[in-house]
N, C-alpha and C. Protein backbone atom coordinates (compact mmCIF):
# COMPACT_ATOMS: atom_id res chain seq x y z
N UNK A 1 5.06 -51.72 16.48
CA UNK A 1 4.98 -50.76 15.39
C UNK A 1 5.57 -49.43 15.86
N UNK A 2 6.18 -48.70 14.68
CA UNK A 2 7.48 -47.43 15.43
C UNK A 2 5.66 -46.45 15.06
N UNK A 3 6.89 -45.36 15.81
CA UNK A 3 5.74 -43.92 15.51
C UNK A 3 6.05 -43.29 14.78
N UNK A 4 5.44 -42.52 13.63
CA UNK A 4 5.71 -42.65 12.15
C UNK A 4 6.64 -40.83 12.37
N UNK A 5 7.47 -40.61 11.47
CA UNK A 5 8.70 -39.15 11.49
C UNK A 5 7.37 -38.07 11.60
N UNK A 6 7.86 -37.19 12.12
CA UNK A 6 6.77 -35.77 11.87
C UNK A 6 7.69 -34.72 10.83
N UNK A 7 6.81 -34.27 10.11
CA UNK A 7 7.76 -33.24 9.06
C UNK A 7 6.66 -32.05 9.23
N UNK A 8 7.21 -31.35 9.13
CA UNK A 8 6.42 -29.51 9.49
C UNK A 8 7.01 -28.58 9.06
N UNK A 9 6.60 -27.26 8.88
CA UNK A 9 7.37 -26.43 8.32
C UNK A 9 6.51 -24.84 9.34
N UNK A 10 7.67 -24.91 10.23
CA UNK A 10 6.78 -23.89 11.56
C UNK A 10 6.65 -22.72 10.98
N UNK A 11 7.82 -22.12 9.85
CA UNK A 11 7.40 -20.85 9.53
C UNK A 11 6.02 -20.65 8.65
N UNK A 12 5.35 -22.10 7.96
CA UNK A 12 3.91 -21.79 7.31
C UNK A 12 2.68 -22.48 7.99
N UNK A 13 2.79 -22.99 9.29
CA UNK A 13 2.03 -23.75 9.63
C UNK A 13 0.88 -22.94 10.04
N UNK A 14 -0.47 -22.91 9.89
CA UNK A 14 -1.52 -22.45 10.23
C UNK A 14 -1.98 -22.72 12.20
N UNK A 15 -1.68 -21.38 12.53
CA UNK A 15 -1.47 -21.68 14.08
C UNK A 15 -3.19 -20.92 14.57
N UNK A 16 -3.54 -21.56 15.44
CA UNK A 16 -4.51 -21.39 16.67
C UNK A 16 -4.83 -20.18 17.92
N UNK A 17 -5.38 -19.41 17.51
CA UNK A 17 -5.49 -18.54 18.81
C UNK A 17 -4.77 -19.15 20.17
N UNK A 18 -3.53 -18.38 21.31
CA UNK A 18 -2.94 -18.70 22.29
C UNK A 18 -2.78 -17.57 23.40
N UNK A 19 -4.21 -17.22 23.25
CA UNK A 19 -3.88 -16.03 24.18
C UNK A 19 -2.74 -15.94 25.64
N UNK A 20 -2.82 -14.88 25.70
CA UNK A 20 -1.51 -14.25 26.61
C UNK A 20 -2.24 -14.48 27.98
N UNK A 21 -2.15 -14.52 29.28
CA UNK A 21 -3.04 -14.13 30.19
C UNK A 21 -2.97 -12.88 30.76
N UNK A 22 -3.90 -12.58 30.77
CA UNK A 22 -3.87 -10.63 30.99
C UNK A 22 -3.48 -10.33 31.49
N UNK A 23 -2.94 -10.88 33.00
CA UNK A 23 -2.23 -10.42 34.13
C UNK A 23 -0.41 -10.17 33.58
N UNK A 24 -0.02 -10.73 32.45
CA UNK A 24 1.23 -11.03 31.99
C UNK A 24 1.47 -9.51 31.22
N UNK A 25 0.31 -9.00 30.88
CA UNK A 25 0.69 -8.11 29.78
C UNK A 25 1.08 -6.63 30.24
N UNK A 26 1.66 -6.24 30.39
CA UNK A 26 2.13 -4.99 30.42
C UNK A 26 1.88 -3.36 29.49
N UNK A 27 2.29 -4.02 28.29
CA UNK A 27 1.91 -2.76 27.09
C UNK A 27 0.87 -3.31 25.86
N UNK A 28 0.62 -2.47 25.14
CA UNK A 28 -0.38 -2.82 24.12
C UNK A 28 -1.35 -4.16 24.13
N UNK A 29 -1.55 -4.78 23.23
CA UNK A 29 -2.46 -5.63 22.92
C UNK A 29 -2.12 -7.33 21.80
N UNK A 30 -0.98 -7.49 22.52
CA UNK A 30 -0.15 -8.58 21.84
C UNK A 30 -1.02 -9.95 21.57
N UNK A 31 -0.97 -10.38 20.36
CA UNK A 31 -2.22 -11.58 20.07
C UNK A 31 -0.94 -12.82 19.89
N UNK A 32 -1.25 -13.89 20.58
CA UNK A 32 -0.21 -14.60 20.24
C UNK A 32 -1.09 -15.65 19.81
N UNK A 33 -0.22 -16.90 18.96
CA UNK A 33 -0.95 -17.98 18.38
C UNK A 33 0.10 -19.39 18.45
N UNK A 34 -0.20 -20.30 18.45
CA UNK A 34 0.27 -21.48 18.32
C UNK A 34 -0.21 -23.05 18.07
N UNK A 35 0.69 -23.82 17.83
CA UNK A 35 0.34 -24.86 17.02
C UNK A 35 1.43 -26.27 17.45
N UNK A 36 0.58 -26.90 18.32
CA UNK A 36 1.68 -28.44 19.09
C UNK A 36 1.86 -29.13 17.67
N UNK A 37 3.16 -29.23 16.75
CA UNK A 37 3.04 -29.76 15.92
C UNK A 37 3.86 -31.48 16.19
N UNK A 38 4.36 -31.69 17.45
CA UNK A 38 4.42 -33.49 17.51
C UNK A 38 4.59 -33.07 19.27
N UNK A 39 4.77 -34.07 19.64
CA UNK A 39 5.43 -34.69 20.84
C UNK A 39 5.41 -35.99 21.21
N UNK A 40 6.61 -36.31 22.79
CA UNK A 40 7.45 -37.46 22.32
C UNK A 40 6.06 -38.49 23.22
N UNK A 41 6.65 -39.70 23.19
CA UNK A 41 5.33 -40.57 23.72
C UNK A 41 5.47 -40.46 24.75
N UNK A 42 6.57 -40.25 25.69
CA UNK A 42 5.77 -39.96 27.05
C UNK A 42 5.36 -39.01 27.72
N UNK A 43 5.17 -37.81 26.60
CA UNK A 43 4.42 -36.56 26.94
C UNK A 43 5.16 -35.72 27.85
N UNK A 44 6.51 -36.03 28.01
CA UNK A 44 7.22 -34.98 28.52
C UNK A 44 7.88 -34.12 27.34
N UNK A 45 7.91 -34.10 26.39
CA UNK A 45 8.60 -33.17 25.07
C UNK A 45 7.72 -32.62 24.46
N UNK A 46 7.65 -31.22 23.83
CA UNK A 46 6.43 -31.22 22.21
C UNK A 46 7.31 -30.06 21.91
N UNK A 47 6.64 -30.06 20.86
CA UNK A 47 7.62 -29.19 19.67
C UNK A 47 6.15 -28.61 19.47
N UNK A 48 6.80 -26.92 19.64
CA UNK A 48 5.18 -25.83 19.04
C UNK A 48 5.89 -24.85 18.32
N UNK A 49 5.18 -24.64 17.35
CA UNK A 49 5.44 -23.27 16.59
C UNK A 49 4.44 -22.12 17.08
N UNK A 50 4.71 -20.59 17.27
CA UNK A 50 4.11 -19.92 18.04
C UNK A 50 4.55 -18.57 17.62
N UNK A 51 3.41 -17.55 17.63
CA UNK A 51 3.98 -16.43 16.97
C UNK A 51 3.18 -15.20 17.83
N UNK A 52 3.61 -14.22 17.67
CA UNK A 52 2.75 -12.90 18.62
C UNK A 52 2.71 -11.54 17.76
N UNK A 53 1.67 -10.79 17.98
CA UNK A 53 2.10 -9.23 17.27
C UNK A 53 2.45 -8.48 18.67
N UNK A 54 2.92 -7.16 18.26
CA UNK A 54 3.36 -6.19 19.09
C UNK A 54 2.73 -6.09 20.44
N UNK A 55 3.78 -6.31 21.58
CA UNK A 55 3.45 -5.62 22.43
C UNK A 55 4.49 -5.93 23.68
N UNK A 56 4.51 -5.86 24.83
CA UNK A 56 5.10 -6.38 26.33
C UNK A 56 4.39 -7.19 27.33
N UNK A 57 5.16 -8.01 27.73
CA UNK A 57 4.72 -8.93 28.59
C UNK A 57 5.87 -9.51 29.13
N UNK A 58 5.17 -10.53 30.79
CA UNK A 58 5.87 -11.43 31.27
C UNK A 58 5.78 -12.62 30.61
N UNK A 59 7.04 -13.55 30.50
CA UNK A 59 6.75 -14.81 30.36
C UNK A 59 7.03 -15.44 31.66
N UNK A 60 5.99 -16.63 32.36
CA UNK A 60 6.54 -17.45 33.09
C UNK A 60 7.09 -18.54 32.85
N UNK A 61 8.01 -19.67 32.82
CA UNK A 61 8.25 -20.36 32.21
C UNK A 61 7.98 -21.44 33.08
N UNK A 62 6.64 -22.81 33.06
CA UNK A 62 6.68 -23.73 33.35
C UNK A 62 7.62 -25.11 33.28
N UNK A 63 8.21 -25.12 31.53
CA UNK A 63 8.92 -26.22 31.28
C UNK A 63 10.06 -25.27 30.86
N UNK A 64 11.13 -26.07 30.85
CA UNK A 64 12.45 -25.94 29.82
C UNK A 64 12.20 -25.63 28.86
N UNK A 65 12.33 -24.47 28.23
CA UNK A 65 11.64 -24.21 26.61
C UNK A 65 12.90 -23.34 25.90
N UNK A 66 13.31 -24.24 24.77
CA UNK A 66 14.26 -23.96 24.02
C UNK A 66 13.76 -23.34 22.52
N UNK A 67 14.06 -22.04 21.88
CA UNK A 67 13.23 -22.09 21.51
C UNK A 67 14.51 -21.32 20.17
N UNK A 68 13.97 -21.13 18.42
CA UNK A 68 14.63 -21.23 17.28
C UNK A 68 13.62 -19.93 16.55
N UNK A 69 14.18 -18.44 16.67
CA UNK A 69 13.53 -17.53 16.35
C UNK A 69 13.52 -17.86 14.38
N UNK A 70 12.24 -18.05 14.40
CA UNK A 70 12.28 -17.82 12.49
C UNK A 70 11.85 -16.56 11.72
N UNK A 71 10.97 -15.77 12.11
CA UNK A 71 11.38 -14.29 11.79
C UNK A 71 11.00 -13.21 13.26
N UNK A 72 11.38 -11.80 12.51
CA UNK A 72 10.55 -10.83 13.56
C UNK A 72 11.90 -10.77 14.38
N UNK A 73 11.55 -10.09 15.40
CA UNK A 73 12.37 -9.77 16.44
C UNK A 73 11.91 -9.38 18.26
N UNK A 74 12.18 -9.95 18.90
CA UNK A 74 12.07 -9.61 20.41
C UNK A 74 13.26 -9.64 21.15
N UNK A 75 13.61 -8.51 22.06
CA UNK A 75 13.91 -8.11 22.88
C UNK A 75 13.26 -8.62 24.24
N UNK A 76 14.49 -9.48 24.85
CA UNK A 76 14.04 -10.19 25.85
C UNK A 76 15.41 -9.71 27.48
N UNK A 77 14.28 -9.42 28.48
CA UNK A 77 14.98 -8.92 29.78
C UNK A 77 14.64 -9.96 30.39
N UNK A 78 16.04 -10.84 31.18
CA UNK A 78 16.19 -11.08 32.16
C UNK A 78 15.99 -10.80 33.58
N UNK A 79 16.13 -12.05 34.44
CA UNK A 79 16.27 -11.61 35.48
C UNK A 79 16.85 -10.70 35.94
N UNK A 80 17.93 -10.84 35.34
CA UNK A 80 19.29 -9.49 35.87
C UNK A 80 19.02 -8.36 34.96
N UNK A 81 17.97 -7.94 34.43
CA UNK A 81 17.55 -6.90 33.93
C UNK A 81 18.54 -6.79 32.90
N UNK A 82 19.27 -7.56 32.20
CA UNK A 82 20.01 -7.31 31.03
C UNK A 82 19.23 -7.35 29.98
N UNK A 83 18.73 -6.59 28.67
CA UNK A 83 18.41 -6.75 27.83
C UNK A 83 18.88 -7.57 26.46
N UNK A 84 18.07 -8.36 25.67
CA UNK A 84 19.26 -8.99 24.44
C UNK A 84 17.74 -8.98 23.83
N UNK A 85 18.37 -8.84 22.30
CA UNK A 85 18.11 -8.48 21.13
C UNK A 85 17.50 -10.10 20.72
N UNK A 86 16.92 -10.94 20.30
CA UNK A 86 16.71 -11.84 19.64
C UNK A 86 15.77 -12.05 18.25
N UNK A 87 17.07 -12.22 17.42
CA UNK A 87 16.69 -12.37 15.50
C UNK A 87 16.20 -13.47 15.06
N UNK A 88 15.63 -13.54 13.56
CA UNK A 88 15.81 -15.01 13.33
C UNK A 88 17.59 -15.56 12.99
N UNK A 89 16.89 -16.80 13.21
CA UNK A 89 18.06 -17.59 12.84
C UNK A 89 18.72 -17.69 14.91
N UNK A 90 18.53 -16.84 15.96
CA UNK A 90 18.65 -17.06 17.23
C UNK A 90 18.24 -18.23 17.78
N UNK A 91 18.91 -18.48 18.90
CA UNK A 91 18.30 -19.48 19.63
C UNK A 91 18.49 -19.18 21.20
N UNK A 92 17.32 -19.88 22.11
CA UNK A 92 17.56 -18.99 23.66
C UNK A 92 16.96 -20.41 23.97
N UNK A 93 17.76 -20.66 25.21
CA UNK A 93 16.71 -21.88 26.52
C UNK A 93 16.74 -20.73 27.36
N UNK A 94 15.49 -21.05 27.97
CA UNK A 94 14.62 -20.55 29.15
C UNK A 94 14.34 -22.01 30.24
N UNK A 95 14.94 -21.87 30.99
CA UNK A 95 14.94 -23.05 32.06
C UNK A 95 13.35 -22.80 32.57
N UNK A 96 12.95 -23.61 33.40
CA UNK A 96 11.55 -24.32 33.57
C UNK A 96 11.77 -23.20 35.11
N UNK A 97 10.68 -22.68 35.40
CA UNK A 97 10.88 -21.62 36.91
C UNK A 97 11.45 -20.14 36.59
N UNK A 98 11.90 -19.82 35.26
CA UNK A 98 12.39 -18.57 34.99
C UNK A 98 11.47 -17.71 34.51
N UNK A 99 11.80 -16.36 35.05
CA UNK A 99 10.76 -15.28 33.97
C UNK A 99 11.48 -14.51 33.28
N UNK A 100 10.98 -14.04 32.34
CA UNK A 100 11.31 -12.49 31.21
C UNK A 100 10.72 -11.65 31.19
N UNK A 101 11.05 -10.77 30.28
CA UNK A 101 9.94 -9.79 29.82
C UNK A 101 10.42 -9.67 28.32
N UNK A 102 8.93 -10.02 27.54
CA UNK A 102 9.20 -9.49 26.03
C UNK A 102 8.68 -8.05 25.89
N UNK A 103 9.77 -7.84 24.82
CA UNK A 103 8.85 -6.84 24.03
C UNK A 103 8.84 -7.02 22.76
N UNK A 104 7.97 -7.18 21.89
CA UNK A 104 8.18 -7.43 20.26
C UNK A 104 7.28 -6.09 19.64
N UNK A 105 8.42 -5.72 19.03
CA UNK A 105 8.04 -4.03 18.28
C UNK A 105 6.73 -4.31 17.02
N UNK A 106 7.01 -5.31 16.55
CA UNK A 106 6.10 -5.36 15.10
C UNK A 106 5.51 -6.86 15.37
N UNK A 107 6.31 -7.75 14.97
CA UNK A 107 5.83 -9.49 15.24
C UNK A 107 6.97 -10.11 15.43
N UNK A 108 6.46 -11.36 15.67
CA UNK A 108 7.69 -12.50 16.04
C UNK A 108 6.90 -14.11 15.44
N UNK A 109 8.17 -14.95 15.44
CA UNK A 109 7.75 -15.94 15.03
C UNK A 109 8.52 -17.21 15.42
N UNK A 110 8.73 -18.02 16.10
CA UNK A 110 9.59 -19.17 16.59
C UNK A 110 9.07 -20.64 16.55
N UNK A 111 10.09 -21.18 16.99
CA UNK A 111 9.58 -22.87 16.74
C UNK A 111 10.51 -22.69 18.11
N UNK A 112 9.74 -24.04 19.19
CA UNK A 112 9.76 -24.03 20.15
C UNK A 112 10.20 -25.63 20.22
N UNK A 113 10.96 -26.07 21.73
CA UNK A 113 11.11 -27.32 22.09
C UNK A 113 11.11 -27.26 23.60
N UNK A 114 9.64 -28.04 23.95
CA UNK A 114 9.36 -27.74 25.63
C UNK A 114 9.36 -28.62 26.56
N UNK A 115 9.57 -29.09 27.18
CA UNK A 115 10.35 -30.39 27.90
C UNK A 115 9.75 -30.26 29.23
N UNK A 116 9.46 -31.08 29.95
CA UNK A 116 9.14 -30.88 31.43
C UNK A 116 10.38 -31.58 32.01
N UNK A 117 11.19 -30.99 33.29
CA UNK A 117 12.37 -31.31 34.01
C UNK A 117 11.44 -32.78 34.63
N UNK A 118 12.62 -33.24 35.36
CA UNK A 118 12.23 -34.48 35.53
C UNK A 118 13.32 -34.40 36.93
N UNK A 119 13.51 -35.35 38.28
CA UNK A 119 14.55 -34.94 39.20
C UNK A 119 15.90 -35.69 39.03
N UNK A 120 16.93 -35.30 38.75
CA UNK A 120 17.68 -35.55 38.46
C UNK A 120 17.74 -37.39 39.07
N UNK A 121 17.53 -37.71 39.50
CA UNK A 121 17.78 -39.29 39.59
C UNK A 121 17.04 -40.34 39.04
N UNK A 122 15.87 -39.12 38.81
CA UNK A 122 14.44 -40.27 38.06
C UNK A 122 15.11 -40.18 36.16
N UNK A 123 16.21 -38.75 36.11
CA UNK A 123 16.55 -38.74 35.13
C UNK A 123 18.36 -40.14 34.40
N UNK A 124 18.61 -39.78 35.24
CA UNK A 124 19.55 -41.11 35.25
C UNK A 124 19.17 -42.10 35.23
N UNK A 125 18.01 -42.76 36.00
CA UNK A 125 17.47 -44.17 35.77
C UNK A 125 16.68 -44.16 34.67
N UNK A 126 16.17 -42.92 34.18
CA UNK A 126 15.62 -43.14 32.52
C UNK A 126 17.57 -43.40 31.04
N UNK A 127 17.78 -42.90 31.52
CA UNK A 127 19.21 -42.54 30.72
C UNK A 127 19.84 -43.97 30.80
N UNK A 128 20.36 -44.43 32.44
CA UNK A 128 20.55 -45.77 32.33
C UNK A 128 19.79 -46.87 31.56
N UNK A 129 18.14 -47.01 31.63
CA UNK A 129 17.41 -47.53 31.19
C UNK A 129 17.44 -48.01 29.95
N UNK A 130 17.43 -46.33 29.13
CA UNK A 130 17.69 -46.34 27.49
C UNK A 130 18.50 -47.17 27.25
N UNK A 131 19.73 -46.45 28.01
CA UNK A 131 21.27 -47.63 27.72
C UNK A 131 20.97 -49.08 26.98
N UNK A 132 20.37 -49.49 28.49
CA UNK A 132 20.34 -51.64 28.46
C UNK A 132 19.34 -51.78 27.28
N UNK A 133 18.03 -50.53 27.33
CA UNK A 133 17.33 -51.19 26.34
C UNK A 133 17.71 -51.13 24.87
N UNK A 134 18.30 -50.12 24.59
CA UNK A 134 19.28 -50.05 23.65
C UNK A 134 20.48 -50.73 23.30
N UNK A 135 21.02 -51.30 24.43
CA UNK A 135 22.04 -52.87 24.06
C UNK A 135 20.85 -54.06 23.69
N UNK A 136 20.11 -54.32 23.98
CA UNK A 136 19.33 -55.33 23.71
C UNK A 136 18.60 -55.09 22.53
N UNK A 137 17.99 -53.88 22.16
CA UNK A 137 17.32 -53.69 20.89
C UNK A 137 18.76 -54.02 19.95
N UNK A 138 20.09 -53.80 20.38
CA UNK A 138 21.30 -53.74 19.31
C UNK A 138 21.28 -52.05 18.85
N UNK A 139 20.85 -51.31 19.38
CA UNK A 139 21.03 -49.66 18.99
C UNK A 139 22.15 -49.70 20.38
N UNK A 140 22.78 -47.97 19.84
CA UNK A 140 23.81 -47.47 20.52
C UNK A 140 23.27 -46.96 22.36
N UNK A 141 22.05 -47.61 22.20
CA UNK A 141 21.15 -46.54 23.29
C UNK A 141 20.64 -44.97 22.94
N UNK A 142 20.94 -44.75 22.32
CA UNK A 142 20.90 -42.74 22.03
C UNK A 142 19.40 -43.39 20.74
N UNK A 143 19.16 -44.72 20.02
CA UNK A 143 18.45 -44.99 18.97
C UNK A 143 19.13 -44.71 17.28
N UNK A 144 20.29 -44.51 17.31
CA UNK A 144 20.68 -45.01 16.00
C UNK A 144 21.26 -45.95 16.01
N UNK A 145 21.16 -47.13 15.12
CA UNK A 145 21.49 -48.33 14.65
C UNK A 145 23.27 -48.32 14.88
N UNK A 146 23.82 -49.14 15.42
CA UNK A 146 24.98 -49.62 15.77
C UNK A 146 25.92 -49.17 14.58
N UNK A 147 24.82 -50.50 13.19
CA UNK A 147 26.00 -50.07 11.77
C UNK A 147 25.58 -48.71 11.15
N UNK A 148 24.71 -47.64 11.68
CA UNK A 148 25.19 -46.32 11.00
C UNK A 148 26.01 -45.40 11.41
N UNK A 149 26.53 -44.88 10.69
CA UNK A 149 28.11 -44.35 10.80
C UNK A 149 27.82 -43.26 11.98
N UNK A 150 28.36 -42.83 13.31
CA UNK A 150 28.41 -42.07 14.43
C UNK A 150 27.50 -40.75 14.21
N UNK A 151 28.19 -40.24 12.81
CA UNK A 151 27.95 -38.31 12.44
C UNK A 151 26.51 -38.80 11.47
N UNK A 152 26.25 -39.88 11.20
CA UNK A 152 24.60 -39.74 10.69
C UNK A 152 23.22 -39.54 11.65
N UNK A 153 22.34 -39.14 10.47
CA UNK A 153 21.05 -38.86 11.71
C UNK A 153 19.96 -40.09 11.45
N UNK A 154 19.34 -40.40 12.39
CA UNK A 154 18.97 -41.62 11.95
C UNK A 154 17.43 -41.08 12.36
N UNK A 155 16.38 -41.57 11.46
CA UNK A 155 15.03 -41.52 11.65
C UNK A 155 14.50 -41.86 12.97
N UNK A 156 14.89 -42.74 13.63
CA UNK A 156 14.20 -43.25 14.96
C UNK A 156 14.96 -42.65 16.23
N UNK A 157 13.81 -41.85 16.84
CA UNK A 157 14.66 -41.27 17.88
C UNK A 157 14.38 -41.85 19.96
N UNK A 158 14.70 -43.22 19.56
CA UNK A 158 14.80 -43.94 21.01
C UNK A 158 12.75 -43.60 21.65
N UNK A 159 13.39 -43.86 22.57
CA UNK A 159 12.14 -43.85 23.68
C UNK A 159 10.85 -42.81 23.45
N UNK A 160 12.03 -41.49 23.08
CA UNK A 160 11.11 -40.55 23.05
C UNK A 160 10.37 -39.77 21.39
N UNK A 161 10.44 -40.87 20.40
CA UNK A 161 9.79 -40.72 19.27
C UNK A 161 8.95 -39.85 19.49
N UNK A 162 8.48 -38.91 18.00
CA UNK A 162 7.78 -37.95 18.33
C UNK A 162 6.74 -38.79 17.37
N UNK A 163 4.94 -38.32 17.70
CA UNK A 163 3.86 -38.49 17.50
C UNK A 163 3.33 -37.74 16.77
N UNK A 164 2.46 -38.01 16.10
CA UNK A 164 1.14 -36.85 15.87
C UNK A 164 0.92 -35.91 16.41
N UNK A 165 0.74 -34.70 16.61
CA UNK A 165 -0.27 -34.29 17.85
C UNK A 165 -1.58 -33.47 17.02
């Protein structure tokens, strides 16, 4: 039995207290919130929507977190102390081991995609894997069906189907 599509809508989803840890915070009194709305079955992926009011902080970044600003605005410093502006409609990866510093003047609001790295060879023998099991299921390996046309999107997304959460 497959694992059934997740449909969400991050900019109205009713999100969860996510506090900051205090040691991170720098200026004011920033309340952040969030909400795991799927991830994939082997619990290395989830998709969160997550939002904060005003203030500064570090982020540390445990996983790969790619993330799709939907409103608000933060201003995010790099390592190299470069500053950048981030709107909605933006998009930023933050590799897994990196830090920042936000600052969000009023609020912010994003949908997130967080991944745990994996070592590059354990990652090829998953990739190879897909492959064969994907010649044998008759999918392309990637999980769309052979006869749908290349540029379509296909409901079933291989190994790493997303769940409930």
């Amino acid at each position: 039995m497959s694992n059934p599509v997740i449909f969400a809508a991050p900019a109205d989803v009713e999100l969860d207290p996510a506090p900051i840890p205090a040691d991170w915070i720098i200026e004011g009194h920033p309340q952040a919130r969030s909400k795991r709305l799927a991830a994939s079955a082997d619990g290395t992926c989830s998709i969160m929507a997550w939002s904060c009011t005003a203030g500064r902080f570090k982020w540390h970044y445990t996983v790969d977190e790619t993330i799709h600003l939907i409103s608000g605005e933060v201003f995010v410093t790099g390592e190299n102390n470069n500053v950048r502006r981030v709107g909605p409609g933006d998009m930023v990866f933050f590799p897994a081991g990196s830090v920042s510093t936000w600052y969000i003047p009023d609020h912010v609001r994003k949908f997130a995609v967080c991944r745990h790295s994996m070592p590059r060879l354990a990652g090829f023998a998953l990739r190879a894997f897909n492959k064969i099991a994907g010649i044998i299921r008759g999918c392309d390996g990637a999980g769309a069906l052979d006869s749908a046309p290349k540029n379509s999107v296909s409901a079933e997304a291989g190994p790493a189907r997303a769940k409930t959460a």
